[in-house]
N, C-alpha and C. Protein backbone atom coordinates (compact mmCIF):
# COMPACT_ATOMS: atom_id res chain seq x y z
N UNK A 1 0.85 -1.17 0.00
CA UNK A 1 0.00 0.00 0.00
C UNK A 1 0.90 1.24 0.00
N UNK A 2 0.07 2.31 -1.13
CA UNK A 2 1.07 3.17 -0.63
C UNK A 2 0.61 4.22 -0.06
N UNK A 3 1.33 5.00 0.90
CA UNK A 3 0.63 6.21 1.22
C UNK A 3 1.45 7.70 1.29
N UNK A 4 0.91 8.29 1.10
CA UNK A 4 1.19 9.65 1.16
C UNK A 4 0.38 10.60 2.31
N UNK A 5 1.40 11.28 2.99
CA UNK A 5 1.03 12.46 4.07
C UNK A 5 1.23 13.96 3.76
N UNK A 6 0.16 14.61 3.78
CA UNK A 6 0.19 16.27 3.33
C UNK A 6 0.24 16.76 4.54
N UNK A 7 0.68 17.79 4.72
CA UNK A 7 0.37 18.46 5.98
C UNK A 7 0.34 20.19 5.25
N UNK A 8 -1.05 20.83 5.64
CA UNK A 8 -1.16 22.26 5.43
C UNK A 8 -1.05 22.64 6.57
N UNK A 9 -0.82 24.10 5.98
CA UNK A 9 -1.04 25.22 6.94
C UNK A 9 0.12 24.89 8.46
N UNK A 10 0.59 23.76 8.60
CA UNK A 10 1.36 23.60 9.89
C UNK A 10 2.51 21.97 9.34
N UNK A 11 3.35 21.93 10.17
CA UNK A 11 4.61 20.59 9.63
C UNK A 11 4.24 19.76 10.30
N UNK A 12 3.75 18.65 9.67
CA UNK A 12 3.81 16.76 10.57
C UNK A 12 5.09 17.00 11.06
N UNK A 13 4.90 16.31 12.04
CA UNK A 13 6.21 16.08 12.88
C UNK A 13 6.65 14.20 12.15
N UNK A 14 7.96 13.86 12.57
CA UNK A 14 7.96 12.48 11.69
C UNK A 14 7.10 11.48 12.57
N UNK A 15 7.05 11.52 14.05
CA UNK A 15 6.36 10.17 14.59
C UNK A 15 5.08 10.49 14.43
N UNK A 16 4.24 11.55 14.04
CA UNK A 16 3.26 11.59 14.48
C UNK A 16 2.56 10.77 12.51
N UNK A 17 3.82 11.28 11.38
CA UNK A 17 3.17 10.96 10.10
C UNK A 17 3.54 9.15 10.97
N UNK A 18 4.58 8.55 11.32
CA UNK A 18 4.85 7.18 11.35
C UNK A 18 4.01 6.40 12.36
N UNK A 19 3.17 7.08 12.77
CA UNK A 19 1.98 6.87 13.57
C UNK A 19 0.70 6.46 12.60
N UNK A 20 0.46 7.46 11.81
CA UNK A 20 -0.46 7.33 11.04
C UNK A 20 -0.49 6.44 9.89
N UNK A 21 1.00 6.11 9.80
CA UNK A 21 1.45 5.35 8.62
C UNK A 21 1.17 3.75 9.53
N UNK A 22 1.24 3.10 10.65
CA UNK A 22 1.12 2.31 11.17
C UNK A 22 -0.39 1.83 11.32
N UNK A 23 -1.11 2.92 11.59
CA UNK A 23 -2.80 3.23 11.95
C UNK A 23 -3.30 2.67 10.49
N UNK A 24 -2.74 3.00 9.28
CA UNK A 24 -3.51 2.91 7.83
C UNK A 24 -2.82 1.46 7.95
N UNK A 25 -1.71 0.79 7.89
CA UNK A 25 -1.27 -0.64 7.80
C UNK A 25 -2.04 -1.25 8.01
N UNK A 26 -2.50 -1.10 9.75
CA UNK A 26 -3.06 -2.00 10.35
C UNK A 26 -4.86 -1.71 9.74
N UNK A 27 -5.19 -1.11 8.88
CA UNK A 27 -6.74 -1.48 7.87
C UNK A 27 -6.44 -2.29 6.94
N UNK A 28 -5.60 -3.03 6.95
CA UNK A 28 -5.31 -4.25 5.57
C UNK A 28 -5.96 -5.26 6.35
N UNK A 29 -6.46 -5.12 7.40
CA UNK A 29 -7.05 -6.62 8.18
C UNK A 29 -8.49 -6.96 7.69
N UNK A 30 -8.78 -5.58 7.99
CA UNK A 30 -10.16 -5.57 7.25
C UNK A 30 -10.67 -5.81 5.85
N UNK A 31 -9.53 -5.12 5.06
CA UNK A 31 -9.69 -5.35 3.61
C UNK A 31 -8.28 -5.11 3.55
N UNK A 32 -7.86 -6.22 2.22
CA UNK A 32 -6.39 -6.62 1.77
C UNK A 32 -6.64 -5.66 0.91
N UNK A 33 -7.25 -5.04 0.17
CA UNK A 33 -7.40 -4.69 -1.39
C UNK A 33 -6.33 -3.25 -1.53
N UNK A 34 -6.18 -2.88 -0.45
CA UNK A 34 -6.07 -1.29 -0.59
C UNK A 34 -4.73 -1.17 -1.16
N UNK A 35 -5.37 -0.37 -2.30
CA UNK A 35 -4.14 -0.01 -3.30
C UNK A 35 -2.72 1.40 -2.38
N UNK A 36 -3.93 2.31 -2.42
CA UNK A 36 -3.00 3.66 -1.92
C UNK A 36 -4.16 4.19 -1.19
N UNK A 37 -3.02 5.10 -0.53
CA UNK A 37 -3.78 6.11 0.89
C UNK A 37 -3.20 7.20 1.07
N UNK A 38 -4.32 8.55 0.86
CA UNK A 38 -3.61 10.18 0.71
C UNK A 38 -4.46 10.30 2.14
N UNK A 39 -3.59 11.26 3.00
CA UNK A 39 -3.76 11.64 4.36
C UNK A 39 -3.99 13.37 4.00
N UNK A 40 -4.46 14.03 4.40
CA UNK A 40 -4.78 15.41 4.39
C UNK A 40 -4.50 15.83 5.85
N UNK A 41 -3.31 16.71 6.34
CA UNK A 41 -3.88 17.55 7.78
C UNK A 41 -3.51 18.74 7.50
N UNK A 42 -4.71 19.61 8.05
CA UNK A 42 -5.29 20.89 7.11
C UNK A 42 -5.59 21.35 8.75
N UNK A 43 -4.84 22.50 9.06
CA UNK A 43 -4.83 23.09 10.74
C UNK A 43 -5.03 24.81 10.21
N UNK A 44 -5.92 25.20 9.93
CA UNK A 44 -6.17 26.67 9.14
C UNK A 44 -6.75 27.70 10.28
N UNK A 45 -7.33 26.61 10.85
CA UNK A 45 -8.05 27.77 12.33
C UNK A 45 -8.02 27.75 13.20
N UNK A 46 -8.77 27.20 14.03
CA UNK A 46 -9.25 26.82 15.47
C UNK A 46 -9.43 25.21 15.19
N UNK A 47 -10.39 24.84 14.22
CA UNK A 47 -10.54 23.58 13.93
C UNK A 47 -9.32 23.17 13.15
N UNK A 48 -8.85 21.51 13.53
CA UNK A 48 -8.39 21.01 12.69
C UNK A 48 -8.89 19.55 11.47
N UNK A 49 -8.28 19.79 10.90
CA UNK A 49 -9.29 18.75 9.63
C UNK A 49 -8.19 18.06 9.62
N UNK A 50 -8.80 16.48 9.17
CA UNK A 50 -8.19 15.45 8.62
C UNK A 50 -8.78 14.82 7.34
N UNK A 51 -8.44 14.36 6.68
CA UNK A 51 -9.23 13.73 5.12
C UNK A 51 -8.16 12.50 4.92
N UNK A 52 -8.95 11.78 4.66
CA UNK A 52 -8.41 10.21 4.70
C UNK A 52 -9.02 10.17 3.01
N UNK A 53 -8.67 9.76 2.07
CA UNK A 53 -8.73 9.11 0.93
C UNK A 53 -7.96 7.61 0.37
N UNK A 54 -8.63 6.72 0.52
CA UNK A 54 -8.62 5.09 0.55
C UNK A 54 -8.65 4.82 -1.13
N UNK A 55 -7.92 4.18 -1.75
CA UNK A 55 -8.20 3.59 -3.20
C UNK A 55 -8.18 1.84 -3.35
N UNK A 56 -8.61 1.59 -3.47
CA UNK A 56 -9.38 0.31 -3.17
C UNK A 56 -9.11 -0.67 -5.09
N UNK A 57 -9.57 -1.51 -4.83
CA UNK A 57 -9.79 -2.39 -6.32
C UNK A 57 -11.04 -1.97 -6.36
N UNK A 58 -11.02 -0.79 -7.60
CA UNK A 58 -12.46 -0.34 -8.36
C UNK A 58 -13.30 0.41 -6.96
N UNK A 59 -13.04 0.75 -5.92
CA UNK A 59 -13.59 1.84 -5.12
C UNK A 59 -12.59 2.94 -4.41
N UNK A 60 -13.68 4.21 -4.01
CA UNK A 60 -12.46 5.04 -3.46
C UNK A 60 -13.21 5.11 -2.07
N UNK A 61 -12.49 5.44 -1.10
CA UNK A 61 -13.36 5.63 -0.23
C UNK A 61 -12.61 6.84 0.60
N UNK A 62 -13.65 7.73 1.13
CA UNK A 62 -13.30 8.88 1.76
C UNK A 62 -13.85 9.21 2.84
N UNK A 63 -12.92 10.12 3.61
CA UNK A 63 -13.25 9.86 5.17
C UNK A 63 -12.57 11.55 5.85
N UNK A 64 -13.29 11.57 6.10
CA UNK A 64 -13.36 13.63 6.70
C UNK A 64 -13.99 13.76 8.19
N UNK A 65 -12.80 13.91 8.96
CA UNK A 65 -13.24 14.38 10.51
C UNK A 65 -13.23 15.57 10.91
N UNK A 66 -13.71 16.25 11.22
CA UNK A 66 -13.11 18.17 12.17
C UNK A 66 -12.88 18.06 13.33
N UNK A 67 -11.98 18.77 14.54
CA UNK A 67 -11.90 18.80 15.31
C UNK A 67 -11.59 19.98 15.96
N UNK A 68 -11.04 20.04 17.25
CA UNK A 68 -10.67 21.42 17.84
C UNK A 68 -9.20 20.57 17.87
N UNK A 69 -9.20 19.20 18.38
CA UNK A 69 -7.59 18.74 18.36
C UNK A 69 -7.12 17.76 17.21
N UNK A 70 -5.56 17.98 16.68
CA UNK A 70 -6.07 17.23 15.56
C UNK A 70 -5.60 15.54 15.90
N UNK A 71 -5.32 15.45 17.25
CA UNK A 71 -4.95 13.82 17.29
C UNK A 71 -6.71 13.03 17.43
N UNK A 72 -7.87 14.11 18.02
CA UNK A 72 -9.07 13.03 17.65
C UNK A 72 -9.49 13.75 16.57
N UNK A 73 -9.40 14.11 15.90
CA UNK A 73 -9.36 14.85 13.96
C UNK A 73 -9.26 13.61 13.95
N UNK A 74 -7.65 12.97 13.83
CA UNK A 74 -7.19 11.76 13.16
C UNK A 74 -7.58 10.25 13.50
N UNK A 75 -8.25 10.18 14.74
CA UNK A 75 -8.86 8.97 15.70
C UNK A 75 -10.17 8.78 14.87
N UNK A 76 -10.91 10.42 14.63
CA UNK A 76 -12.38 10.04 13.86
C UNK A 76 -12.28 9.63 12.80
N UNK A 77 -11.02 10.41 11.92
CA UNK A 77 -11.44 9.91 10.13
C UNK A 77 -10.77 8.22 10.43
N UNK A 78 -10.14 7.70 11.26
CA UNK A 78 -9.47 6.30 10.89
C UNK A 78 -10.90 5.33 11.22
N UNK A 79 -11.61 6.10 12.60
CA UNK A 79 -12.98 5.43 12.62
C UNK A 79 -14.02 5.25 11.57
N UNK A 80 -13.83 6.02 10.82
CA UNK A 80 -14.95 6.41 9.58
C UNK A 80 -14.47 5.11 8.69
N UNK A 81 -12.98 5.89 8.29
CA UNK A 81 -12.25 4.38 7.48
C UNK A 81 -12.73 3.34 7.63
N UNK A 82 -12.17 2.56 9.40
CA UNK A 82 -12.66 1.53 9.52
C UNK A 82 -13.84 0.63 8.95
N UNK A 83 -15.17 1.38 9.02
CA UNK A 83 -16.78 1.69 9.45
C UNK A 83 -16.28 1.05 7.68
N UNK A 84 -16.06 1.98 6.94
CA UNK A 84 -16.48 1.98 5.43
C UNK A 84 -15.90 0.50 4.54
N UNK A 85 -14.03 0.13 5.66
CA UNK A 85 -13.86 -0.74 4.59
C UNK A 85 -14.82 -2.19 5.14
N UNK A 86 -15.24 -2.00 6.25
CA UNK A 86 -15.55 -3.37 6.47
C UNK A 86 -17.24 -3.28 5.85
N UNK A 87 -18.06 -2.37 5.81
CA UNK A 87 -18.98 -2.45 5.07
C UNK A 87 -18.41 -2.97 3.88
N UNK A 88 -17.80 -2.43 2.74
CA UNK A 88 -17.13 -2.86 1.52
C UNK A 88 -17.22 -4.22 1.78
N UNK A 89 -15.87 -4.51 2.47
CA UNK A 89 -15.78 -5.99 2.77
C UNK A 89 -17.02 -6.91 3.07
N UNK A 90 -17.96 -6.62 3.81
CA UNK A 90 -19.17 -7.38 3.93
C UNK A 90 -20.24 -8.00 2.87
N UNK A 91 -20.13 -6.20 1.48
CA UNK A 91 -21.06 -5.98 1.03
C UNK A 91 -20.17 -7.38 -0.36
N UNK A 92 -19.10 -7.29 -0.50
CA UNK A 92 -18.41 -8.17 -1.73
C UNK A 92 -18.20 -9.47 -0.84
N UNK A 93 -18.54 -9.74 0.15
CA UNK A 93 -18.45 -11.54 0.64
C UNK A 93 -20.15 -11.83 0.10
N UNK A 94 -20.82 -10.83 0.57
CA UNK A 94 -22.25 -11.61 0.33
C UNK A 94 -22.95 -11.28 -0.99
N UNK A 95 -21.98 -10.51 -2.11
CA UNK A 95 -22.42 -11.23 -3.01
C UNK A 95 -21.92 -11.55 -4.19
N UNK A 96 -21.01 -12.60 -3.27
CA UNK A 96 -20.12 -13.68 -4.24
C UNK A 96 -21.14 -14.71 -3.97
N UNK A 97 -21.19 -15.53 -5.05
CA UNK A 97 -21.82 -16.81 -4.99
C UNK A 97 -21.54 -18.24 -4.38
């Protein structure tokens, strides 16, 4: 899988991208498929944003948290992730034949 980390408006620090890079690994459990993974952290105001973008075999899946902090910014969009690949995953076991 590959992934890529943006950071606006403010600098990832390195453990915090090798954090996140560990956090996206460990969603291959759920679904093997995942091609690549773009991280967005976007700190412009008061709120901070995270955007998770997932590329999948033939799906994309996207995942957008806000926060006031951005370490649960990044806790919500990996929850969202989660939520979405295992629907995916559910929805292509049951209807294979």
């Amino acid at each position: 899988m590959e992934i890529q980390i943006t950071s606006r408006h403010n600098k990832a620090s390195q453990t915090l991208q090798d954090n996140i890079t560990a956090e996206l690994k460990k969603m291959e459990r759920f679904y093997d498929k995942i091609t690549s993974c773009r991280v967005v952290l976007d700190s412009e105001h008061v709120d901070k944003i995270v955007e998770i973008s997932m590329t999948t075999q033939g799906h994309q899946l996207i995942a957008t948290a806000k926060a006031d902090n951005l370490g649960k910014a990044i806790d919500s969009a990996l929850a969202k992730t989660e939520r979405q690949l295992k629907k995916l995953n559910q929805k292509i076991k049951s209807h294979k034949p």
